[in-house]
N, C-alpha and C. Protein backbone atom coordinates (compact mmCIF):
# COMPACT_ATOMS: atom_id res chain seq x y z
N UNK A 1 -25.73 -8.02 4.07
CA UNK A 1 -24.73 -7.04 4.47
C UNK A 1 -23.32 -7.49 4.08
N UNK A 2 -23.09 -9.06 4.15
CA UNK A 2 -21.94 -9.22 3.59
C UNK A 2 -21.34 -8.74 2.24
N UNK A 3 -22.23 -8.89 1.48
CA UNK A 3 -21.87 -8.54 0.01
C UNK A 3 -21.62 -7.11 -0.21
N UNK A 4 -21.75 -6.54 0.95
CA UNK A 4 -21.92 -5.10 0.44
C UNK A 4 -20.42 -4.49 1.19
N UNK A 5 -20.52 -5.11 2.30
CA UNK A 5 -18.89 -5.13 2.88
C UNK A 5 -17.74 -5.75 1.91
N UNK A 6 -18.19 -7.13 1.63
CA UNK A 6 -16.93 -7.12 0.58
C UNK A 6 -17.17 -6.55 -0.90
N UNK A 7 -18.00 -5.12 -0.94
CA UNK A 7 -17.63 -4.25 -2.41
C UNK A 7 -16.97 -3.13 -1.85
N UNK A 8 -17.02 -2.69 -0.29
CA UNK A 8 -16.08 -1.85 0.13
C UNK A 8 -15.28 -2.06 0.46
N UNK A 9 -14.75 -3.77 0.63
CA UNK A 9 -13.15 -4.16 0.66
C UNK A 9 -12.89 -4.03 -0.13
N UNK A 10 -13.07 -4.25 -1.58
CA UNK A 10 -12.86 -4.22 -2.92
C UNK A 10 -12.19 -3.27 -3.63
N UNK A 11 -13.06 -2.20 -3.05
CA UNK A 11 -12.90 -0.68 -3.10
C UNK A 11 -12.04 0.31 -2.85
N UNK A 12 -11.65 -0.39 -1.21
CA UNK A 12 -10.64 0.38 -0.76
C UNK A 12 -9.35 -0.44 -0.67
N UNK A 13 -9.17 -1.91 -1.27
CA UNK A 13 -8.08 -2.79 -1.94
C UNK A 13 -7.73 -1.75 -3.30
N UNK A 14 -8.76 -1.82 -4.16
CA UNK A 14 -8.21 -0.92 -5.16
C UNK A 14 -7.63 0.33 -5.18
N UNK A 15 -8.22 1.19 -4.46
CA UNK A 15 -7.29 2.23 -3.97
C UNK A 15 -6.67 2.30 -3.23
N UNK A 16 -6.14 1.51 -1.83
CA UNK A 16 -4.87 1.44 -1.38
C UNK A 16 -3.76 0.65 -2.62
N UNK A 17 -3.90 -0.34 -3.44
CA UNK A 17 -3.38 -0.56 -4.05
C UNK A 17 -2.56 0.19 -5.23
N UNK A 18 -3.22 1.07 -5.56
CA UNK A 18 -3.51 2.26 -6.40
C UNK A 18 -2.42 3.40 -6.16
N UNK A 19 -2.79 3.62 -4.83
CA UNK A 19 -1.95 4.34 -3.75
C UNK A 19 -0.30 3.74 -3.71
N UNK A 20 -0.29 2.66 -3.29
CA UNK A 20 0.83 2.07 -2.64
C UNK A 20 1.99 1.95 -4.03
N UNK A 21 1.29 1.77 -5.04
CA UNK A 21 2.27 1.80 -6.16
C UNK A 21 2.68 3.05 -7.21
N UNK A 22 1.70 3.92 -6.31
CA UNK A 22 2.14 4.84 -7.53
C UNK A 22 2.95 6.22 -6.82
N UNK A 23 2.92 5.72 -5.28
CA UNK A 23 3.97 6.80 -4.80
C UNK A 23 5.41 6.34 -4.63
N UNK A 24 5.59 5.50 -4.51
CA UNK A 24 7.07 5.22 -5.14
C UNK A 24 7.39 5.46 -6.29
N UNK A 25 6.64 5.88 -7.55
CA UNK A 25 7.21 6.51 -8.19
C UNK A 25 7.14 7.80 -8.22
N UNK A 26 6.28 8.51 -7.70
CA UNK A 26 6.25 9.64 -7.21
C UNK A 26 7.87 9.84 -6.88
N UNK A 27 8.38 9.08 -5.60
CA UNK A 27 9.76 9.28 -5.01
C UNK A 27 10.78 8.82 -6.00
N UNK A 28 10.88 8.01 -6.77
CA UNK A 28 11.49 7.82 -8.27
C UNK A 28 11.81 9.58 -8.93
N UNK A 29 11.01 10.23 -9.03
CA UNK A 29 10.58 11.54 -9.56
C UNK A 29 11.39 12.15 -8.67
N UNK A 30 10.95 12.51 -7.78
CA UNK A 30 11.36 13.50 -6.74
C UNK A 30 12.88 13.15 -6.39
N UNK A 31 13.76 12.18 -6.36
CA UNK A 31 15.19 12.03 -6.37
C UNK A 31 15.42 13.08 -7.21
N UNK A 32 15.11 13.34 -8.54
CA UNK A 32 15.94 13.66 -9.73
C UNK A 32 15.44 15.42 -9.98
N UNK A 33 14.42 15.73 -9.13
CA UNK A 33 14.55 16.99 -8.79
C UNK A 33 15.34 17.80 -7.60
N UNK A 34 15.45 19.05 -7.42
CA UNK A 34 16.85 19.62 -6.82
C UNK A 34 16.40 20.15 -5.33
N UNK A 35 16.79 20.01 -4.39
CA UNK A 35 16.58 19.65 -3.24
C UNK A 35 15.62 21.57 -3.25
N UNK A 36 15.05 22.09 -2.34
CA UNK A 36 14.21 23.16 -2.36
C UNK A 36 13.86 23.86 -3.56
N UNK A 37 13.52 23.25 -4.43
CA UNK A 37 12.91 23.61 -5.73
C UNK A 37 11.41 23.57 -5.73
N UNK A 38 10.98 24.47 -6.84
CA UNK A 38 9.83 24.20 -6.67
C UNK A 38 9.08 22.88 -7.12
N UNK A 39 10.14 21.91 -7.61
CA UNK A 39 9.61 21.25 -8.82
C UNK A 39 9.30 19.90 -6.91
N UNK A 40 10.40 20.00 -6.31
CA UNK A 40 10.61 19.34 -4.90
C UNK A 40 9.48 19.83 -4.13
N UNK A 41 9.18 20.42 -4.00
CA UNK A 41 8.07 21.54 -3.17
C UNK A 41 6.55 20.22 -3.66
N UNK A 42 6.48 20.81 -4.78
CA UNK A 42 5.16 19.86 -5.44
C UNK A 42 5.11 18.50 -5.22
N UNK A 43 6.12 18.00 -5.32
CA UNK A 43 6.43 16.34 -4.97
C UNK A 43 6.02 16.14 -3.18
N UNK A 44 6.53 16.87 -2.92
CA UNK A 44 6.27 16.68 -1.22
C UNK A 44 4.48 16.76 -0.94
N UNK A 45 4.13 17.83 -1.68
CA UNK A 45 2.44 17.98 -1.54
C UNK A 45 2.07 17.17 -2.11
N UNK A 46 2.42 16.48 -3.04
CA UNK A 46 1.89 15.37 -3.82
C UNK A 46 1.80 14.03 -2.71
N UNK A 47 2.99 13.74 -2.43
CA UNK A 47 3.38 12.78 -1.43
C UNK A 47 2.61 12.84 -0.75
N UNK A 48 2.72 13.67 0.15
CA UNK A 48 1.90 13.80 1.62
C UNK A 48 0.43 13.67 1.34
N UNK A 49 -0.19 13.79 0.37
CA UNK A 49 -1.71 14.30 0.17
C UNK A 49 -2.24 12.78 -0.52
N UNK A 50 -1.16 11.99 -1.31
CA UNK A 50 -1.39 10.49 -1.43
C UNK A 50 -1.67 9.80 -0.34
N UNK A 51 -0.77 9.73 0.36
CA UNK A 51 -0.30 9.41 2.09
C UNK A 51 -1.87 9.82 2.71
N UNK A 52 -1.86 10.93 3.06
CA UNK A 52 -3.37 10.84 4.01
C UNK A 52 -4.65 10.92 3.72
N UNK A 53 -4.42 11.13 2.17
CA UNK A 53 -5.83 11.18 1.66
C UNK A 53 -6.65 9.96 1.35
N UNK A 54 -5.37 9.15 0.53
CA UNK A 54 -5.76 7.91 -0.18
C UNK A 54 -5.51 6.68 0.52
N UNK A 55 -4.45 6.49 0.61
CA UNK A 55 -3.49 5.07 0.87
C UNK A 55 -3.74 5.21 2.28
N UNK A 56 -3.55 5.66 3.13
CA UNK A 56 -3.89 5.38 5.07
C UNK A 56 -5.29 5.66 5.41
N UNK A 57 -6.47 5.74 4.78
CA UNK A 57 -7.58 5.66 4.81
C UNK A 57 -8.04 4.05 3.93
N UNK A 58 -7.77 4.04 2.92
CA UNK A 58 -8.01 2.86 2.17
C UNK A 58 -7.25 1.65 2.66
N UNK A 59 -6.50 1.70 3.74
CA UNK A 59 -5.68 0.70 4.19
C UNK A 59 -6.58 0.54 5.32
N UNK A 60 -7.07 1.60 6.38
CA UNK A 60 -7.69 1.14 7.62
C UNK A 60 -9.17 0.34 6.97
N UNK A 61 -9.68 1.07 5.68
CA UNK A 61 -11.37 0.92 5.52
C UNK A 61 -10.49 -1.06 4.80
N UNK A 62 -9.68 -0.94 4.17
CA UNK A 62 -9.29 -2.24 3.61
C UNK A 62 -9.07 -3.88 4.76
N UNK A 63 -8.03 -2.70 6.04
CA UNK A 63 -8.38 -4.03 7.07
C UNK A 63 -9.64 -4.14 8.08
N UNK A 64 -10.36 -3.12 8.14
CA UNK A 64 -11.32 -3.34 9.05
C UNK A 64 -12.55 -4.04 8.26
N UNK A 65 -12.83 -3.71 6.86
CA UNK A 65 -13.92 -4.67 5.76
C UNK A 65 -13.28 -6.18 5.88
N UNK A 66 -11.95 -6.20 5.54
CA UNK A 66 -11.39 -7.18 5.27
C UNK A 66 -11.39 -8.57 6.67
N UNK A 67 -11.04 -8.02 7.71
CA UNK A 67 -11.51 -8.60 9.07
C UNK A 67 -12.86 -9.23 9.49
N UNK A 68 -13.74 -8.44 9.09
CA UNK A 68 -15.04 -8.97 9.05
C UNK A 68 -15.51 -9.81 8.00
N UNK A 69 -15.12 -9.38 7.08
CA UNK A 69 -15.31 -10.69 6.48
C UNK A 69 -14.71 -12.16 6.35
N UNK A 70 -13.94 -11.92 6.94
CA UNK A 70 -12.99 -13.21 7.32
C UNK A 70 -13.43 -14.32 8.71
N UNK A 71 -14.23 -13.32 9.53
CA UNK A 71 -14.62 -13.44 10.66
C UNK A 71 -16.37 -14.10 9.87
N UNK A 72 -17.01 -13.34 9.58
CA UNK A 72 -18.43 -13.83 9.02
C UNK A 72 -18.61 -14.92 7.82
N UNK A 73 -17.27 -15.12 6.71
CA UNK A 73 -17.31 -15.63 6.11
C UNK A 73 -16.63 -17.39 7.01
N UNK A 74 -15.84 -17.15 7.93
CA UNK A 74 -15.44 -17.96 8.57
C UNK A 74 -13.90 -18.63 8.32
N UNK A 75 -13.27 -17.88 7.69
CA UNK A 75 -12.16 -18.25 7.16
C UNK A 75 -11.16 -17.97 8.18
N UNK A 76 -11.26 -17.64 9.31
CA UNK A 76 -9.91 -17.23 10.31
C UNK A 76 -9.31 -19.19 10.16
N UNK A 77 -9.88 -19.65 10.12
CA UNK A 77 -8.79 -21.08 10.85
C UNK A 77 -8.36 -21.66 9.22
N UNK A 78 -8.75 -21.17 7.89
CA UNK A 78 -7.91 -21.34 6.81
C UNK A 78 -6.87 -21.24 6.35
N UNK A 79 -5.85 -22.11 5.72
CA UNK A 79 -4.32 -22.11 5.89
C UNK A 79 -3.97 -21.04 4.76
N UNK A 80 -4.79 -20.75 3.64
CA UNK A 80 -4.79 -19.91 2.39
C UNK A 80 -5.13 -18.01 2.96
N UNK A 81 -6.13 -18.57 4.32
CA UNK A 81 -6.34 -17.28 4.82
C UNK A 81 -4.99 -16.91 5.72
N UNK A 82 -4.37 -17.47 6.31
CA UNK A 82 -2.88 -17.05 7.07
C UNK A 82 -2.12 -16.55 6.13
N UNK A 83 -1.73 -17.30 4.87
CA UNK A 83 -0.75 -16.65 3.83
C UNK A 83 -1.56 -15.30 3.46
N UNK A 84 -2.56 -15.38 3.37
CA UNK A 84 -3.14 -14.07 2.86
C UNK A 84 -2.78 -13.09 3.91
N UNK A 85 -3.73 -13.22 5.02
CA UNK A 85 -2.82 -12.11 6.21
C UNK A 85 -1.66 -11.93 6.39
N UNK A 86 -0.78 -12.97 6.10
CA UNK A 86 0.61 -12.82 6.36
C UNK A 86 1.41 -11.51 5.35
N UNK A 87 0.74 -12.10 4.05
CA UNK A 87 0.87 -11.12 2.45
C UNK A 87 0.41 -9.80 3.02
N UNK A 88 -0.75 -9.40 4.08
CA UNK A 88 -1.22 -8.19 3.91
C UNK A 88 -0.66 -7.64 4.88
N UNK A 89 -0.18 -8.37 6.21
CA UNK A 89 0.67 -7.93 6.77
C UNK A 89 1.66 -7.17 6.36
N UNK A 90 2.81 -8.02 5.63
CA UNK A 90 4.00 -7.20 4.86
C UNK A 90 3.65 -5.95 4.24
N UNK A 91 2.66 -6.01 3.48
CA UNK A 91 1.91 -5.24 2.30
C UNK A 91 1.52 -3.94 3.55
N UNK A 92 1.39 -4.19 4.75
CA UNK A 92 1.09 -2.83 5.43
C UNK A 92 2.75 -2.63 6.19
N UNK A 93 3.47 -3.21 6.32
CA UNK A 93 4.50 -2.87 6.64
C UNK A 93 5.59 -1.97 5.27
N UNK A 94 5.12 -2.48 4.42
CA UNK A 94 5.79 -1.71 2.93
C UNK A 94 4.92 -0.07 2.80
N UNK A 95 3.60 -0.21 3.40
CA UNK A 95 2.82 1.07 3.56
C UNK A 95 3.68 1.77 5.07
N UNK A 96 3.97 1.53 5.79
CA UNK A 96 4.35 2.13 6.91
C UNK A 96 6.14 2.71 6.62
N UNK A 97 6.90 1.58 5.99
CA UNK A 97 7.95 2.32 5.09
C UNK A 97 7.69 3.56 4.69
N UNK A 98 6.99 3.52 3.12
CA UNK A 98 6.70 4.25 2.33
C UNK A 98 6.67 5.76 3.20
N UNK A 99 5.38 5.78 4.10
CA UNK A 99 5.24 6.73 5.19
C UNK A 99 6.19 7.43 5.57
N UNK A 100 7.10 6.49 6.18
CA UNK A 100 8.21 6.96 6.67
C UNK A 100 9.24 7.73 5.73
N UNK A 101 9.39 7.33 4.89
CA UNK A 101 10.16 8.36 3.09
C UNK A 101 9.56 9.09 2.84
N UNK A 102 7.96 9.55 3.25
CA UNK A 102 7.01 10.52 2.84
C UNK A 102 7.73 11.87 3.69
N UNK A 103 8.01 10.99 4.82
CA UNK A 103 8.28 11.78 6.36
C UNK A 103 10.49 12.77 5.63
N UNK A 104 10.70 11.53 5.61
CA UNK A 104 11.99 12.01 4.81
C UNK A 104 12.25 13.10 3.56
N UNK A 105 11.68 12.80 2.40
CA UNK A 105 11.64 13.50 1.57
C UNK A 105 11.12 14.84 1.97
N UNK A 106 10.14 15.31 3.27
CA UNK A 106 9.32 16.41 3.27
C UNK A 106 10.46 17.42 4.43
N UNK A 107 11.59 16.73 4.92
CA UNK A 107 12.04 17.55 5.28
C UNK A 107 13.70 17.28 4.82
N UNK A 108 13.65 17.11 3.42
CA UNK A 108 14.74 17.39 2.62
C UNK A 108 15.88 16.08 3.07
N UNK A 109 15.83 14.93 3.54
CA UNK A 109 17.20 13.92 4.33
C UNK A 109 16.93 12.91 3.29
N UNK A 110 16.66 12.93 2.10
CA UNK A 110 16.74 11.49 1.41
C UNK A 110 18.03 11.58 1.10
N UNK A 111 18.75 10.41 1.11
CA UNK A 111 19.82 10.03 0.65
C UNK A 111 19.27 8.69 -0.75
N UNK A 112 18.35 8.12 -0.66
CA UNK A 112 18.93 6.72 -1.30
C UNK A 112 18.04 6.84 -2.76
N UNK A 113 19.15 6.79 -3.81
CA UNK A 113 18.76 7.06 -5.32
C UNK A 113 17.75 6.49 -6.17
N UNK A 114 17.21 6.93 -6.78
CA UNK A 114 15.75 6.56 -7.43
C UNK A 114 15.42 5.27 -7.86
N UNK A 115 16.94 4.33 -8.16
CA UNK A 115 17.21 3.08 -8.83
C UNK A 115 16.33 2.08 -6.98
N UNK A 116 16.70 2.76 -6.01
CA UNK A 116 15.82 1.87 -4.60
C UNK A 116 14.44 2.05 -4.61
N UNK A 117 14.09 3.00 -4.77
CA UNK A 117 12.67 3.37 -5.25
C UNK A 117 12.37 2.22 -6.34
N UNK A 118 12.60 2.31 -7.22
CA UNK A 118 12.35 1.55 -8.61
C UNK A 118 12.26 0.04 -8.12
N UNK A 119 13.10 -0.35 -7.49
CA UNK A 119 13.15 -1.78 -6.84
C UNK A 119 11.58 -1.65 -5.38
N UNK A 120 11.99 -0.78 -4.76
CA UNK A 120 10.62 -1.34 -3.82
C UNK A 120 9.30 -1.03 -4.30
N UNK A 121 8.79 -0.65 -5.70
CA UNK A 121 7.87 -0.79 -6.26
C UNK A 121 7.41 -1.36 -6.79
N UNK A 122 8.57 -2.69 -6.44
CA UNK A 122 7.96 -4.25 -6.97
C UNK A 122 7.30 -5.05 -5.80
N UNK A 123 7.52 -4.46 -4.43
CA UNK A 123 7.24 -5.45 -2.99
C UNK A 123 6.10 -5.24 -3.45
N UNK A 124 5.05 -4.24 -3.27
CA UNK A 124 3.79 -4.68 -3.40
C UNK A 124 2.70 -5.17 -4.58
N UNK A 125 3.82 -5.43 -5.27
CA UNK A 125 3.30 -5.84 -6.69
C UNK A 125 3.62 -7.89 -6.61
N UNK A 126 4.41 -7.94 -5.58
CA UNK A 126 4.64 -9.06 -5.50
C UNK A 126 3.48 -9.77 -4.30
N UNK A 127 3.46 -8.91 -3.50
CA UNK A 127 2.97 -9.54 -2.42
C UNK A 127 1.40 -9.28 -2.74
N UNK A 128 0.86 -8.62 -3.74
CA UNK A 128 -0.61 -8.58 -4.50
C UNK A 128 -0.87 -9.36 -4.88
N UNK A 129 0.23 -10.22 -5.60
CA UNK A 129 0.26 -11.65 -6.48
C UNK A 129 -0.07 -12.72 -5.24
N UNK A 130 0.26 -12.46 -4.74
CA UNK A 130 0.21 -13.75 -3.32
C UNK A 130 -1.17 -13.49 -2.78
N UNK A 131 -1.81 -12.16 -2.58
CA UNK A 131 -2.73 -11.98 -1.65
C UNK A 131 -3.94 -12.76 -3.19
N UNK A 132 -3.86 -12.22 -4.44
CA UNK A 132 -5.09 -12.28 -5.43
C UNK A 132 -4.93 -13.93 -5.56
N UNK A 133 -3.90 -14.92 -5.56
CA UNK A 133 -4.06 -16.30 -5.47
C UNK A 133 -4.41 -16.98 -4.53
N UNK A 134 -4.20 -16.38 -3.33
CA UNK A 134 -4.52 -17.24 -2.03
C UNK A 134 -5.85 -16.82 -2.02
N UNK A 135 -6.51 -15.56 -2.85
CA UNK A 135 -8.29 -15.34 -2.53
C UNK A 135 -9.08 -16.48 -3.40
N UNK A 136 -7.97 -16.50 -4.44
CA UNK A 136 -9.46 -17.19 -5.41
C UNK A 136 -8.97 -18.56 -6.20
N UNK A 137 -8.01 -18.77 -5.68
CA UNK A 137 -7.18 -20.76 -5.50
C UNK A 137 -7.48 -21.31 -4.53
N UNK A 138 -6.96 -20.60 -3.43
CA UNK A 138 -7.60 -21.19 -1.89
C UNK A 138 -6.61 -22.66 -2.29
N UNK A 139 -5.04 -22.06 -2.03
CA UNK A 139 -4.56 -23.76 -2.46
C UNK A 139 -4.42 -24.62 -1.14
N UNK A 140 -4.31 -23.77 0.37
CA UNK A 140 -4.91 -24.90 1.17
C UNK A 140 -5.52 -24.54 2.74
């Protein structure tokens, strides 16, 4: 059963991952369209339908696989496994952001220009780097 749990962590790592980076540019986009447009209209359905379809489903199926196997594989008291939680921690706090701009953009209050977008679509590209070395270095 383990092996089969960690191909649906796998799974839903890849598509929350998937998720988490490609709606910030979504919001990249949507700055540079005109506030009740239709072109704005689509971005918001887009948004929102990333948001609950993909990325906050693939995040719960990502920590609840991910927990158990940490627990069965035995790694809770590993110092490589803390940085990792710590990484996925942030990595769900950059998802709970995001959320929150989903929440913004859909009722027209963004203020902050596409160039901030562009920058926080590196947090989880950074903190991926941390989570994919601490899985398979295990440096301590």
């Amino acid at each position: 059963m383990y092996e089969w749990i960690k191909v649906l962590h796998v799974v839903a790592i890849i598509s929350w991952m998937a998720a988490i980076l490609y709606l910030p540019r979504l919001m990249i986009y949507h700055c540079a369209a005109e506030r009740g447009s239709g072109q704005s209209e689509t971005f918001k359905v887009m948004e929102r339908r990333l948001l609950r379809a993909i990325m906050t489903p693939a995040m719960i199926v990502a920590w609840a696989s991910g927990l158990y196997l940490a627990w069965r594989g035995g790694w809770l008291i590993a110092g490589w496994f803390h940085m990792k939680l710590a990484a996925v921690i942030a990595l769900s706090g950059a998802h709970g952001f995001l959320a929150g701009q989903v929440r913004v953009f859909a009722e027209d209050r963004n203020e902050r220009p596409a160039r901030f977008f562009r920058i926080v679509n590196e947090v989880p590209t950074v903190l991926m780097l941390v989570i994919v070395a601490m899985v398979i270095v295990k440096p301590f």
